[in-house]
C-alpha atoms as a PDB file:
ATOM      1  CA  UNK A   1      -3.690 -48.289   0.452  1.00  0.00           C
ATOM      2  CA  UNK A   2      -4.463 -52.005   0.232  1.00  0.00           C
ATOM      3  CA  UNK A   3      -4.085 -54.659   3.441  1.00  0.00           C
ATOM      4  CA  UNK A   4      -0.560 -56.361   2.747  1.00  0.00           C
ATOM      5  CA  UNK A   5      -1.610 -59.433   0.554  1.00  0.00           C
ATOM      6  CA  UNK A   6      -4.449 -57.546  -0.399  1.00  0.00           C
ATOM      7  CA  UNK A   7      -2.808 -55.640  -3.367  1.00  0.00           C
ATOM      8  CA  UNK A   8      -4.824 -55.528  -6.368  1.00  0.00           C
ATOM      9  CA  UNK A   9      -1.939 -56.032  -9.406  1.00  0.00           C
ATOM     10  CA  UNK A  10      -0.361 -53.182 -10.451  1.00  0.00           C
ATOM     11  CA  UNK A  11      -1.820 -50.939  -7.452  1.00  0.00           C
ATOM     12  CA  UNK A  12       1.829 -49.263  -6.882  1.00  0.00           C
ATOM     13  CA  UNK A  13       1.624 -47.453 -10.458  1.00  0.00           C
ATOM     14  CA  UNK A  14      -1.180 -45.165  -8.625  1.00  0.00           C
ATOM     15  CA  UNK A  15       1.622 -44.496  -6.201  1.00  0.00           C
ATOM     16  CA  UNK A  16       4.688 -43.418  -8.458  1.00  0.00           C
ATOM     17  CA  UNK A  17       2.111 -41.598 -10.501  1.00  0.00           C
ATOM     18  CA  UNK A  18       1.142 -39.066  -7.223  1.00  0.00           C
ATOM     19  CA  UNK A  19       4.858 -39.204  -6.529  1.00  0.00           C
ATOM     20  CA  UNK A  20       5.745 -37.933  -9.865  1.00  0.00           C
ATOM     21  CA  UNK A  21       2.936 -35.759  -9.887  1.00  0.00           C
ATOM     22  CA  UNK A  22       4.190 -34.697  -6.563  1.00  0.00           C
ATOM     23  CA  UNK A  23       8.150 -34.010  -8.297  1.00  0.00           C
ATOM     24  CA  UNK A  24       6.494 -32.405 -11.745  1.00  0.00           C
ATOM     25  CA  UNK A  25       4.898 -29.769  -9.113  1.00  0.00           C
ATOM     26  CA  UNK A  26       8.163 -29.161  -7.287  1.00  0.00           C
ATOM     27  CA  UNK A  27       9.347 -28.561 -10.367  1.00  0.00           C
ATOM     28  CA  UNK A  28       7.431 -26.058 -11.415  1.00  0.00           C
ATOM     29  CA  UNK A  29       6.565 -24.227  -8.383  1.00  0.00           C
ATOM     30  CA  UNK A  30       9.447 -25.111  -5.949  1.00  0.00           C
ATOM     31  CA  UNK A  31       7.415 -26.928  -3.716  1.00  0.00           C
ATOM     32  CA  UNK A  32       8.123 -29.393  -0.724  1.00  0.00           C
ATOM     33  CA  UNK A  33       5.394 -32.281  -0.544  1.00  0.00           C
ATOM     34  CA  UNK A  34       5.451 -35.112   1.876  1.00  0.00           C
ATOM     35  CA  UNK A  35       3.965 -38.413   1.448  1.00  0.00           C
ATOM     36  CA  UNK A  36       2.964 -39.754   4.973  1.00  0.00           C
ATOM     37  CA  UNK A  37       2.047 -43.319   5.199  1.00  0.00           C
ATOM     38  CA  UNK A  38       0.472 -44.700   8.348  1.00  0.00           C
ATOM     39  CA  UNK A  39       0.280 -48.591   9.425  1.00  0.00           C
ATOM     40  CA  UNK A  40      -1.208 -49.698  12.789  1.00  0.00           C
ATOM     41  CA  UNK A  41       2.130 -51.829  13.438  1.00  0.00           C
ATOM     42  CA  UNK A  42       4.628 -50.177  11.778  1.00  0.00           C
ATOM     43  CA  UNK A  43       3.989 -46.658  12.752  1.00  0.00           C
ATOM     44  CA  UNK A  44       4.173 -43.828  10.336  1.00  0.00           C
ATOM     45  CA  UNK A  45       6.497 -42.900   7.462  1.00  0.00           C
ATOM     46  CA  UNK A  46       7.443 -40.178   5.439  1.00  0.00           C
ATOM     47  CA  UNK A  47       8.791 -39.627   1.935  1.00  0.00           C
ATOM     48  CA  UNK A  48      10.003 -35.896   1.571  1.00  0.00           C
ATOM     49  CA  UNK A  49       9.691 -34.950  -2.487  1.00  0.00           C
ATOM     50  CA  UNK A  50      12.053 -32.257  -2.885  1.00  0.00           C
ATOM     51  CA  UNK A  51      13.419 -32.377  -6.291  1.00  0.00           C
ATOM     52  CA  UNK A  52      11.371 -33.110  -9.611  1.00  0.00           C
ATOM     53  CA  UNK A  53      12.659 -36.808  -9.105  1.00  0.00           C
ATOM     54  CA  UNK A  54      11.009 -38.793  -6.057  1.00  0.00           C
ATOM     55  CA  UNK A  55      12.752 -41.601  -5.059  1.00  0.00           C
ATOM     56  CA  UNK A  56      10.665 -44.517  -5.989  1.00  0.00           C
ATOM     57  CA  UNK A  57      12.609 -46.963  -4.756  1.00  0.00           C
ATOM     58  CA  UNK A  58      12.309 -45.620  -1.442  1.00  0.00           C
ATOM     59  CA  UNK A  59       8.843 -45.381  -1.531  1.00  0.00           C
ATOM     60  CA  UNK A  60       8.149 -48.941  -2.453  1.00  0.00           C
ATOM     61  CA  UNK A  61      10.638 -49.744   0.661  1.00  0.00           C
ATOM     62  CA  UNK A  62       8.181 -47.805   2.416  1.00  0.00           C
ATOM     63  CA  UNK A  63       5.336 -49.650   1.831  1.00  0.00           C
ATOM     64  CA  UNK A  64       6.725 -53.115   2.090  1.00  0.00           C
ATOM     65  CA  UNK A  65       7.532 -54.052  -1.804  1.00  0.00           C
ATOM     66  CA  UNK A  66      11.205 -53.619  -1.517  1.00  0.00           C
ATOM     67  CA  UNK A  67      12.996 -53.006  -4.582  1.00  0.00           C
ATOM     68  CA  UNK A  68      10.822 -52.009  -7.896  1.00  0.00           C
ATOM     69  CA  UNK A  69      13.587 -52.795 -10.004  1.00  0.00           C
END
């Protein structure tokens, strides 16, 4: 992912599209997936997709945007 202030525009569609992809596969298969994201000051952080619906707000909390909406 991109240094904070780094962010090419629109970077965070590439995210909610893996996340989705992520939720279409759980879907169809039943699958758990976790998105781990890792930052030197922060720590680490998880987003557990376990319905066909990630929450995207979530995410973007996760990786500093706030709210997408």
């Amino acid at each position: 992912m991109p240094d904070p202030g780094m962010e090419p525009a629109g970077w965070f569609a590439y995210v909610e599209a893996i996340a989705r992809f992520f939720g279409n596969l759980h879907g169809e298969f039943g699958r758990d997936f976790v998105i781990g994201i890792g930052d030197a000051q922060t720590g680490i952080a998880e987003i557990c997709i376990d319905d066909s619906s990630p929450d995207l707000e979530k995410l973007a909390r996760i990786v500093g945007l706030g709210s997408i909406r």
